[in-house]
Protein backbone atom coordinates (compact mmCIF):
# COMPACT_ATOMS: atom_id res chain seq x y z
CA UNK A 1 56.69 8.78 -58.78
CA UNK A 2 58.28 6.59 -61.64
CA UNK A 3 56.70 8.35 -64.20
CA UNK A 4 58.39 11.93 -63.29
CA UNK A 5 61.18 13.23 -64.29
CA UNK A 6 63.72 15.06 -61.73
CA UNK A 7 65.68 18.68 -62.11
CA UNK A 8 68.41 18.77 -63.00
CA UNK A 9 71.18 19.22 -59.88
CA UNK A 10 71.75 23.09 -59.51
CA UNK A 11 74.79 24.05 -61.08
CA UNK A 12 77.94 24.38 -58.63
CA UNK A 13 77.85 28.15 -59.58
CA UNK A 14 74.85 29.00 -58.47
CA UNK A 15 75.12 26.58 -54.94
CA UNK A 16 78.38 28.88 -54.41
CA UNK A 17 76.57 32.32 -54.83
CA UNK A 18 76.63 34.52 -52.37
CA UNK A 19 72.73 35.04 -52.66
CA UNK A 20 71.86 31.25 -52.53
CA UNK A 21 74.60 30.66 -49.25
CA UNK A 22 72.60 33.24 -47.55
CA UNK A 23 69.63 31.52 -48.31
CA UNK A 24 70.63 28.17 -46.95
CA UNK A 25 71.81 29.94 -43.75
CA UNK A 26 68.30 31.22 -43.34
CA UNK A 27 66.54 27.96 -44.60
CA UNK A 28 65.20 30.53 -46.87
CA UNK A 29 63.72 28.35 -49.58
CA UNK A 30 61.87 30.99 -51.30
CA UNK A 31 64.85 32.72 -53.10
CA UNK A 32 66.35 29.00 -53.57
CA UNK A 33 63.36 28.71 -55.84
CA UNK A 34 63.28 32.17 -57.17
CA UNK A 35 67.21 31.40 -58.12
CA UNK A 36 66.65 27.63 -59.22
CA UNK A 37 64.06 28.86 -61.85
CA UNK A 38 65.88 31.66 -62.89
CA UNK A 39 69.36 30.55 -62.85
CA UNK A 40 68.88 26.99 -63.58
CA UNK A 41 65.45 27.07 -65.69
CA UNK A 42 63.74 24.33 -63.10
CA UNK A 43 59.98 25.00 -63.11
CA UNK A 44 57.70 25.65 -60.06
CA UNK A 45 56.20 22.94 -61.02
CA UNK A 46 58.73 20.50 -61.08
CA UNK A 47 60.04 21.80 -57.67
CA UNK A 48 56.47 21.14 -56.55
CA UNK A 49 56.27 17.69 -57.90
CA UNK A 50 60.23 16.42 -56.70
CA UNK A 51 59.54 18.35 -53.13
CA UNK A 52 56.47 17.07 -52.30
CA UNK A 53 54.86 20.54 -51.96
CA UNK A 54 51.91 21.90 -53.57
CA UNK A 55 52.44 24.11 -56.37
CA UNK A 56 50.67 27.18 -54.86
CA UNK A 57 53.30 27.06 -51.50
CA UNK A 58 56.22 26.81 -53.89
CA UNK A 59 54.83 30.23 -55.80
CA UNK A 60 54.08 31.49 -52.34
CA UNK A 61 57.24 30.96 -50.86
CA UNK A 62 59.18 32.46 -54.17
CA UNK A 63 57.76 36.11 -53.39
CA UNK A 64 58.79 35.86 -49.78
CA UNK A 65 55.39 35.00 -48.05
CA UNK A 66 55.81 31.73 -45.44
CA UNK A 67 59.13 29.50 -44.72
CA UNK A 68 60.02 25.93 -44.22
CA UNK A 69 61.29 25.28 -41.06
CA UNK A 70 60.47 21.34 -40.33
CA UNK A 71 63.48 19.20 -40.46
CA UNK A 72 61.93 16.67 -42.53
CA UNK A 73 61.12 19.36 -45.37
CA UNK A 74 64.21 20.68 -45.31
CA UNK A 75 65.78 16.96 -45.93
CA UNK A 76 63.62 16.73 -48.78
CA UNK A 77 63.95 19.66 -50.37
CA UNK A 78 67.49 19.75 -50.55
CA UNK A 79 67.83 16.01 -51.68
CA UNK A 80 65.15 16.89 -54.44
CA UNK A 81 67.55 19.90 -55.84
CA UNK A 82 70.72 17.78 -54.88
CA UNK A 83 72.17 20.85 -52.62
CA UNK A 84 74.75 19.13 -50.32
CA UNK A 85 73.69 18.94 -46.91
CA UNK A 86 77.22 20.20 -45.55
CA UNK A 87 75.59 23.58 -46.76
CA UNK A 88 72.44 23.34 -44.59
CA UNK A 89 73.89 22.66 -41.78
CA UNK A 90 72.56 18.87 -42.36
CA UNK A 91 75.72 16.67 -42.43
CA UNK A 92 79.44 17.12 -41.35
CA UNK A 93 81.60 18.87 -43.51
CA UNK A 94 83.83 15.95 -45.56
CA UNK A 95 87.12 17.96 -44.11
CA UNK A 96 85.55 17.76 -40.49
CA UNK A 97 85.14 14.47 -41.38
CA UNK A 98 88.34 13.36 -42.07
CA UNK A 99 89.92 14.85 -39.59
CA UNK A 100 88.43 12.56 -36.77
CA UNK A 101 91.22 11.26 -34.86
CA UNK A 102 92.19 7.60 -35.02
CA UNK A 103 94.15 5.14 -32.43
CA UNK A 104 96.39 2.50 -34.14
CA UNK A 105 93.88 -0.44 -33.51
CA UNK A 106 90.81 1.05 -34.80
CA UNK A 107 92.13 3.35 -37.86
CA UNK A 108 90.72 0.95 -40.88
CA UNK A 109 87.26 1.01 -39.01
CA UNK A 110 87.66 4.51 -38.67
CA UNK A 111 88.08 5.13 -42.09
CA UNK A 112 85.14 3.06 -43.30
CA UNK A 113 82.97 5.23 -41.28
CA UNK A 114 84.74 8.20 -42.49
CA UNK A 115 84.64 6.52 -46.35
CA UNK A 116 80.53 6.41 -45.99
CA UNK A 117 80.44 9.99 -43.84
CA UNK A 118 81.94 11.68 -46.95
CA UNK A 119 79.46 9.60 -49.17
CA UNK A 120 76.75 10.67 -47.23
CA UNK A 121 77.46 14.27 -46.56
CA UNK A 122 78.08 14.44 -50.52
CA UNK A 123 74.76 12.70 -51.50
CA UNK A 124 72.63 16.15 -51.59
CA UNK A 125 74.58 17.22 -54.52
CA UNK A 126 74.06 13.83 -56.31
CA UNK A 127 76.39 10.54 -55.49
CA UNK A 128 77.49 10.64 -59.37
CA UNK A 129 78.98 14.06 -58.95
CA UNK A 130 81.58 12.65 -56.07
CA UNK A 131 83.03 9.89 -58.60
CA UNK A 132 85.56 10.58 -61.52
CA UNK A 133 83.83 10.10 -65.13
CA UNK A 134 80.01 10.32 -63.79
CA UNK A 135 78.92 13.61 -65.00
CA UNK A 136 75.90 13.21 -66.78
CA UNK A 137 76.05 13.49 -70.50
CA UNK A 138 74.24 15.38 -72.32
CA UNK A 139 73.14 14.13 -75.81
CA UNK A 140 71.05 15.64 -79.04
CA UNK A 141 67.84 14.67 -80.34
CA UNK A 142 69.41 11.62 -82.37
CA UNK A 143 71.09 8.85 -80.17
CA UNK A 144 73.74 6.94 -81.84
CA UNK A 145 73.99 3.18 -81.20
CA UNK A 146 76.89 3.62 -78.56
CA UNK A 147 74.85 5.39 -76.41
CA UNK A 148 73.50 2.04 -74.69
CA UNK A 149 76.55 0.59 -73.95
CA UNK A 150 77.78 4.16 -72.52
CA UNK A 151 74.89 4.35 -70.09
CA UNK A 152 75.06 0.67 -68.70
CA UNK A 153 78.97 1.57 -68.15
CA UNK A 154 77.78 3.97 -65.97
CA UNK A 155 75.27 2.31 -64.52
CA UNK A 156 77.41 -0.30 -63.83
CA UNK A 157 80.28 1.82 -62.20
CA UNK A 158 77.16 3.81 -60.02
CA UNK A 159 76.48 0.32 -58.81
CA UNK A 160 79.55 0.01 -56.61
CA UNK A 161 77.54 3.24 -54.59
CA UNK A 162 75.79 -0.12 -53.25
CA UNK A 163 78.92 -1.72 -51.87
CA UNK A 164 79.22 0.92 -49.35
CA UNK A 165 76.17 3.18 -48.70
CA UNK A 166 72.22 1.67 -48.08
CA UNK A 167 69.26 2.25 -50.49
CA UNK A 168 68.53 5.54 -47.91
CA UNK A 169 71.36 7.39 -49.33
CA UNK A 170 71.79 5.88 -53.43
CA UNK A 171 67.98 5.87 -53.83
CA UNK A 172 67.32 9.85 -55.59
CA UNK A 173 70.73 8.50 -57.63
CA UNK A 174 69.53 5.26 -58.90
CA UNK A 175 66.10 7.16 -59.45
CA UNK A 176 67.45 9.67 -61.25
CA UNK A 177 69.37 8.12 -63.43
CA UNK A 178 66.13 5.72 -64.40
CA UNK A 179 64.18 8.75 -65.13
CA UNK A 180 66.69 10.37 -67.26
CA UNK A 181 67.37 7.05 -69.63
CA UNK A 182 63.13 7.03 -69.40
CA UNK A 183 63.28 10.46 -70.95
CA UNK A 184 65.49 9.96 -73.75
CA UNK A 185 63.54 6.84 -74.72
CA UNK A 186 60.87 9.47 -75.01
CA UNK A 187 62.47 12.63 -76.55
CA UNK A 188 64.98 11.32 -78.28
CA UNK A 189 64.98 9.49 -81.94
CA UNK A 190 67.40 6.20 -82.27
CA UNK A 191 67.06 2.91 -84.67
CA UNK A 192 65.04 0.17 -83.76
CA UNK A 193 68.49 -1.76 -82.60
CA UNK A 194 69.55 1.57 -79.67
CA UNK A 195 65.49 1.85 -79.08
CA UNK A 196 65.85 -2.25 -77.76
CA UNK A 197 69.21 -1.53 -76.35
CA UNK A 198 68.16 1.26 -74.30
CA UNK A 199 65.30 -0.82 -73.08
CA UNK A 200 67.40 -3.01 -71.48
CA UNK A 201 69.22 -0.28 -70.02
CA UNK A 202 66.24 0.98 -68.38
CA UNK A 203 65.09 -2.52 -67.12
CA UNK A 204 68.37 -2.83 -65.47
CA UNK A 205 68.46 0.69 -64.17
CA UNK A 206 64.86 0.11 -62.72
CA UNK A 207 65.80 -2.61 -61.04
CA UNK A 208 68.93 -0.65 -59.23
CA UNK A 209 66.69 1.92 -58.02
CA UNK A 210 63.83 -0.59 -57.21
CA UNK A 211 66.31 -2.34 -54.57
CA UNK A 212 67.81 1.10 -53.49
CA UNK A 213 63.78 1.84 -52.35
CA UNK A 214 63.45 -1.53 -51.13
CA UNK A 215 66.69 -1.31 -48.99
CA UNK A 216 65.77 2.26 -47.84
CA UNK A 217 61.99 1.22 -46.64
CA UNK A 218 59.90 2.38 -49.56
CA UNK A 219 58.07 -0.56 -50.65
CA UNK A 220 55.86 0.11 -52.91
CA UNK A 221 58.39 2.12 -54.93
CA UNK A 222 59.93 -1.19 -54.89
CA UNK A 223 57.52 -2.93 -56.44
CA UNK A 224 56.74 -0.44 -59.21
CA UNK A 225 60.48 -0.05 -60.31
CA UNK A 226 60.05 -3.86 -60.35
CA UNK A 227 57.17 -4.12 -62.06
CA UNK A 228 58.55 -1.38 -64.71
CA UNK A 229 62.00 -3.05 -65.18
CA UNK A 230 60.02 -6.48 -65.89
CA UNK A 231 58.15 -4.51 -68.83
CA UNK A 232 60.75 -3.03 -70.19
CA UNK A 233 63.28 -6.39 -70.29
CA UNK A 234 60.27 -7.93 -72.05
CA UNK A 235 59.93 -5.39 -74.62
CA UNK A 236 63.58 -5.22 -74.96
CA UNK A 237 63.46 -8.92 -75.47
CA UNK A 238 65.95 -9.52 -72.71
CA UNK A 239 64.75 -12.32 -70.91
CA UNK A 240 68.23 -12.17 -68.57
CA UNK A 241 67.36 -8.65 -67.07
CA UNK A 242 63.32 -10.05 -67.06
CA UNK A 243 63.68 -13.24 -65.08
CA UNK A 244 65.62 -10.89 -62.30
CA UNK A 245 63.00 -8.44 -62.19
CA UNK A 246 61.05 -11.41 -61.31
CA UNK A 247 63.34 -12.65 -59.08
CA UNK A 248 63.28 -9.38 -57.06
CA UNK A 249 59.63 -9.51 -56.74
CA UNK A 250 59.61 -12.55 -55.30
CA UNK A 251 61.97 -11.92 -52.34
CA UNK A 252 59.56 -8.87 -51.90
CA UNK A 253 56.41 -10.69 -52.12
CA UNK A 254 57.60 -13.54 -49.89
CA UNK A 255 57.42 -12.21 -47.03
CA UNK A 256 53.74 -11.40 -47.14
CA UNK A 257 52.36 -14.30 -49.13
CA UNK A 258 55.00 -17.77 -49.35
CA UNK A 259 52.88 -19.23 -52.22
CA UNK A 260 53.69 -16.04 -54.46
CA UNK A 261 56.66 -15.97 -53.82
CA UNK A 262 58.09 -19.45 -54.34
CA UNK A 263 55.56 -19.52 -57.76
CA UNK A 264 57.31 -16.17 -59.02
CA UNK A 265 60.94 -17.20 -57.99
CA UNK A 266 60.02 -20.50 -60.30
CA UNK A 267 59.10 -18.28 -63.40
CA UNK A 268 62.04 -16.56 -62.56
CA UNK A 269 64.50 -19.47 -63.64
CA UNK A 270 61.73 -20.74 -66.46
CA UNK A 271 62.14 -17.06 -68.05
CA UNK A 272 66.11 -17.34 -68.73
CA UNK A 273 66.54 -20.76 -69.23
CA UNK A 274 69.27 -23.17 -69.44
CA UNK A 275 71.04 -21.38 -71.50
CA UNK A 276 71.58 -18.13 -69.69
CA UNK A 277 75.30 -16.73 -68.19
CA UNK A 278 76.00 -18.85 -65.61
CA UNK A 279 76.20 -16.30 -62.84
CA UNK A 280 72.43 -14.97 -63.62
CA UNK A 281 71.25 -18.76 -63.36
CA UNK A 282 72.99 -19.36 -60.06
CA UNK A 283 71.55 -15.79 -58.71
CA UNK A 284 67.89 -16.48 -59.80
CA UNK A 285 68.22 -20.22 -58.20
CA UNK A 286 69.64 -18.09 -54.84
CA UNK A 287 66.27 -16.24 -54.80
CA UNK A 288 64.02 -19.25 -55.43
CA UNK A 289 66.23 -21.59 -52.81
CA UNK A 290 65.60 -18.60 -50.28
CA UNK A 291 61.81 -18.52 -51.18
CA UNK A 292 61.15 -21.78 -50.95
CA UNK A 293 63.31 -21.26 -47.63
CA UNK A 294 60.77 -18.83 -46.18
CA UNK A 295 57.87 -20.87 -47.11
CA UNK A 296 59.27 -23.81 -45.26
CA UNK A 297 60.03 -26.33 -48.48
CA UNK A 298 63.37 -27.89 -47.24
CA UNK A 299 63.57 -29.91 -50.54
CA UNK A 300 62.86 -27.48 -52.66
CA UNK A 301 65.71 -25.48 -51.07
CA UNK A 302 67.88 -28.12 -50.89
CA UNK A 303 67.39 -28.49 -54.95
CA UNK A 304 67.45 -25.02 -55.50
CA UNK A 305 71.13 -24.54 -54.07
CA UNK A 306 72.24 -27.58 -55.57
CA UNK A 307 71.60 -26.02 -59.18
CA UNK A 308 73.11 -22.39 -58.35
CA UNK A 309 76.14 -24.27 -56.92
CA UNK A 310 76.02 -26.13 -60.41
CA UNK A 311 76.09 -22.81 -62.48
CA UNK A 312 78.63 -21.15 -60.48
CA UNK A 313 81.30 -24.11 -61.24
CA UNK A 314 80.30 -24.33 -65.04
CA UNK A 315 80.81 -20.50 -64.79
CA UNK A 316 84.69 -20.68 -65.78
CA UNK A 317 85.92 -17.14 -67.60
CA UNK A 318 83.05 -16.34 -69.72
CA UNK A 319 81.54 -13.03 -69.60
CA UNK A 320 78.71 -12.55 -66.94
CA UNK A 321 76.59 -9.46 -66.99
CA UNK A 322 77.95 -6.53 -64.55
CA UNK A 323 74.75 -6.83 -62.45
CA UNK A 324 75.62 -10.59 -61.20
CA UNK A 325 79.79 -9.79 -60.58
CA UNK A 326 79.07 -9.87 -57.11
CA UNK A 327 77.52 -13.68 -57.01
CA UNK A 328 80.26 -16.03 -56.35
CA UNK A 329 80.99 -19.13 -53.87
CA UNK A 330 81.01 -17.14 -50.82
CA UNK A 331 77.71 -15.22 -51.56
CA UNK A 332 76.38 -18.89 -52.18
CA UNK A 333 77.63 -20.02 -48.75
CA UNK A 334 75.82 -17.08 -47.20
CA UNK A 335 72.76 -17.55 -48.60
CA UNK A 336 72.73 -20.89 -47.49
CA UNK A 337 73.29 -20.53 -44.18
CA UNK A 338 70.75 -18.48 -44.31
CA UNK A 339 68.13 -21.03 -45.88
CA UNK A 340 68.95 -23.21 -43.28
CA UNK A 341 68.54 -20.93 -40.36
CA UNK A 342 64.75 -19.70 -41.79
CA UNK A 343 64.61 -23.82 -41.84
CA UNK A 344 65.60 -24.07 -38.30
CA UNK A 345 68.45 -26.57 -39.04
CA UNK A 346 71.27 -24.75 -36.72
CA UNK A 347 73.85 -27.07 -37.50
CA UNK A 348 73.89 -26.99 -41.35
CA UNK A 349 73.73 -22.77 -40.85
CA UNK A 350 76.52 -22.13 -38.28
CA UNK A 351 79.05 -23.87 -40.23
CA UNK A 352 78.40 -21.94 -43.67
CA UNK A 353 77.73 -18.60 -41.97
CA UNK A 354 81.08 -18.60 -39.78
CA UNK A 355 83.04 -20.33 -43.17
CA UNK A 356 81.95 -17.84 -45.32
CA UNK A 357 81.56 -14.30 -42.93
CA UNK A 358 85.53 -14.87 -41.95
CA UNK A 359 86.52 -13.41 -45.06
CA UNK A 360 83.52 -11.32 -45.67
CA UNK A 361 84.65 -7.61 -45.75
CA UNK A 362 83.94 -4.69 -43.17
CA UNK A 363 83.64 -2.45 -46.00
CA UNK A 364 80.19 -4.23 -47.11
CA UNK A 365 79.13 -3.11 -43.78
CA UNK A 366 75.34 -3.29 -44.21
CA UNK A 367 75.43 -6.40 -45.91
CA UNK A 368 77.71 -8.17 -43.07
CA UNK A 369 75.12 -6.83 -40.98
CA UNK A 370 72.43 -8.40 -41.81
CA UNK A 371 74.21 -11.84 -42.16
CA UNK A 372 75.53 -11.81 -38.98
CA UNK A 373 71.49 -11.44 -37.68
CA UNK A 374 71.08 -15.10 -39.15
CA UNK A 375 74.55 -16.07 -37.59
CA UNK A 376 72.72 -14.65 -34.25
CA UNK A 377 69.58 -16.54 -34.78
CA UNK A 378 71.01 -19.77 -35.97
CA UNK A 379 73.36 -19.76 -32.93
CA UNK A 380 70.55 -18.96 -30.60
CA UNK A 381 68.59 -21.66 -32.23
CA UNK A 382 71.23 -24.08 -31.32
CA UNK A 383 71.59 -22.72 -27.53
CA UNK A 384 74.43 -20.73 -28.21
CA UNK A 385 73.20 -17.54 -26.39
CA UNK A 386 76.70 -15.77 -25.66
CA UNK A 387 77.26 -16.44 -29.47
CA UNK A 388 74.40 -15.40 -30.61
CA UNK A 389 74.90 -12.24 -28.45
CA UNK A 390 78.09 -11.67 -29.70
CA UNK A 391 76.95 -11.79 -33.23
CA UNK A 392 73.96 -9.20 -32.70
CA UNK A 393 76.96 -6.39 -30.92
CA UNK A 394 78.86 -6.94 -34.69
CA UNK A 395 75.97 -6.35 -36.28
CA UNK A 396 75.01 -3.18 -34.33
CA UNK A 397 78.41 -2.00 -35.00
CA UNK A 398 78.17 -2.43 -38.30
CA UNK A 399 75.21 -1.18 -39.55
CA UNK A 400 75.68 1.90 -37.52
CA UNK A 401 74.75 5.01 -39.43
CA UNK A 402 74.32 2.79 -42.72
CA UNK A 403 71.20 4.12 -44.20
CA UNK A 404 69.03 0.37 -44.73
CA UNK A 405 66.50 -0.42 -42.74
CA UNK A 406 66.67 -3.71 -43.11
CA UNK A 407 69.53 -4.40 -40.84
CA UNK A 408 67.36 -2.76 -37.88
CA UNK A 409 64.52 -4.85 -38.89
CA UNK A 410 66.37 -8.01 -38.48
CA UNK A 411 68.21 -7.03 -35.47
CA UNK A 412 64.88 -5.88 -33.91
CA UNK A 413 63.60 -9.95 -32.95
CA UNK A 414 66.74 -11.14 -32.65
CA UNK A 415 67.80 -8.02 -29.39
CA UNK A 416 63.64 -9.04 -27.88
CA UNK A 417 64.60 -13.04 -28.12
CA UNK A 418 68.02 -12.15 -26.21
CA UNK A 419 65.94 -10.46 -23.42
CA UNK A 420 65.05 -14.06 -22.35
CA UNK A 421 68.44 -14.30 -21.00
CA UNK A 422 69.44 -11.38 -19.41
CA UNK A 423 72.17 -12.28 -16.55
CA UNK A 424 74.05 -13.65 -19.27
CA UNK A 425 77.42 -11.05 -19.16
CA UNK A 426 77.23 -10.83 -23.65
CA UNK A 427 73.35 -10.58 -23.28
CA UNK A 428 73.27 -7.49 -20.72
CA UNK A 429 76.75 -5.91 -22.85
CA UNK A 430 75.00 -5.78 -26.13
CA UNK A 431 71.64 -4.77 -24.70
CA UNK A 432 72.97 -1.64 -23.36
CA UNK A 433 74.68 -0.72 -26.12
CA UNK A 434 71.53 -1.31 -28.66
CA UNK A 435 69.15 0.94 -25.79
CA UNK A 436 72.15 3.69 -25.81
């Protein structure tokens, strides 16, 4: 799926026609082809490829014989041509949206929810399209040398999608715009200095859409975007955007196989040195001090923090690329806490986690999510059950309707270990709520 490149979004002229509304009323998918090849020039074939339907069905349904009628399908096909699902009867209308009452207490909540709603019921049409200064840009058949820096601006500002909405929703963005830098390093002519330049462009953009998939359940999409990014920072000679490719592969791979994973995390912070931006060294040293975590090296981990806390406070004001802004001393608290909890050590975790997730954000709702799940667990490991319990009914707040399935996966253990204690008033509270 890496390889291909996307349609183009339909054009908002042709979504507003009164031919294609009817069509969307009806689910009738054949004339949305018919028009989309017509009015928009995308092939069959590319319809077939991006909808996951075989190129005979797509013909089929274009003169009228057969209809799509599952759910799933419909999902698909309307992500793959970016038609908003508001139009398909697939996702509340953004004015329906905001006009959900709110009482005094609960308003900023409220609007969070409403903030990721409108995300959400936009993200047919393509997440880019909702933000000022994101419309693609077109360019001719010779890139100048400012192109690079123009498409890792916007890959940079796309990035902040992340903040607020899981991998479910950003993935066919982050994708997209992968395949589209992909395509111009292939169509396109440029010196040898853009052709490098782009490269690393690419490598980073991979890596955005690799962690979209991974946050959004598709692994092995993960792991090619991975793979591909890792390539591409190597032939661009960027051994910053390389050793985090790496980096990302190993909290994949550790998981499944501890040995991997600490041994890749290791070559992650061999590949970029001593001498890279601090905040890249002290994210890569994150990644190894939570693989070596996993695989039970308390040491290791120990050592590991030790030298990202190091870079962060050598960081001072220089530059740091836009993909590490978000590593600072809080993020290092987090992480950990949560080194310590996968080590069982309850008493070094609770202190971090609580430090550091009092003035954590709402807004990073799937993210808080999943920390407080290693709040939960290192409280429970301690014999804090109505803590623990407490921390699992944030979570479940949080992560409501945030599309990551990663926050369900980690809540998953935690709600079957609190089972043990039902009679406990917290315990029985949030296991209603998680069966309703």
């Amino acid at each position: 799926m890496t390889g291909y490149e996307p349609p183009t979004a339909l054009p908002r002229a042709l979504l507003e026609s009164p031919d294609m509304k009817a069509a969307f009323v009806a689910h009738d998918f054949g004339t949305v082809f018919r028009l989309a090849r017509s009015e928009a020039g995308i092939s069959y074939s590319k319809i077939a490829a991006e909808c996951d339907i075989k190129p005979e069905r797509v013909g089929a349904l274009a003169r009228g014989h057969g209809s799509v009628t599952t759910f799933e399908k419909i999902v698909r096909i309307a992500d793959a041509l970016r038609i908003p699902g508001c139009m398909l009867g697939l996702a509340s209308r953004p004015w329906e949206v905001s006009a959900s009452p709110a009482t005094s207490s609960t308003t900023e909540d409220r609007n969070d929810v409403r903030r990721r709603n409108f995300l959400q019921a936009s993200s047919g049409a393509g997440l880019a399209v909702t933000l000022p200064d994101l419309h693609r840009p077109t360019s001719g058949s010779r890139l100048g040398s400012d192109e690079p820096d123009r498409l890792r601006r916007r890959t940079a500002r796309l990035r902040r999608l992340d903040d607020v909405l899981g991998g479910g929703d950003t993935y066919r963005v982050y994708l997209g715009e992968y395949q589209a830098t992909k395509s111009k390093l292939r169509t396109s002519s440029y010196s040898e200095a853009t052709g490098r330049a782009l490269l690393s462009v690419l490598a980073e953009q991979a890596q955005q859409a690799g962690w979209a998939a991974f946050d959004g359940g598709r692994e092995a999409d993960a792991t090619g975007l991975y793979q591909d990014s890792y390539h591409a920072a190597v032939e661009a000679g960027d051994a910053e955007l390389a050793g985090n490719a790496l980096a990302f592969l190993a909290y994949q791979t550790v998981a499944g196989d501890r040995k991997a994973g600490v041994e890749i995390a290791s070559r992650s912070c061999e590949t970029v040195g001593p001498d890279a931006p601090a905040g890249v060294r002290a994210l890569l040293y994150e990644r190894k001090a939570w693989a070596c975590a996993v695989a039970g090296l308390a040491s290791q981990t120990e050592s590991a923090l030790e030298s990202a806390e190091e870079a962060l406070r050598d960081a001072g004001s220089a530059p740091q690329p836009d993909w590490v802004a978000w590593v600072d001393l809080t993020e290092l608290q987090i992480m950990s806490g949560r080194c310590w909890t996968e080590l069982n050590r309850p008493l070094r975790a609770v202190p971090l986690l609580e430090k550091a997730l009092a003035r954590y954000d709402d807004r990073h709702a799937r993210d808080k999510a999943l920390y407080l799940s290693w709040l939960a667990n290192a409280y429970l490991s301690g014999g804090e059950v109505e803590q623990a319990a407490c921390s699992v009914d944030r979570a479940l707040d949080l992560a409501h309707g945030v599309a990551s399935v990663r926050p369900r996966q980690r809540l998953a253990p935690m709600l079957k270990s609190l089972g043990a204690h039902r009679g406990v008033s917290a315990v029985d509270s949030v296991l209603a709520k998680a069966t309703a």
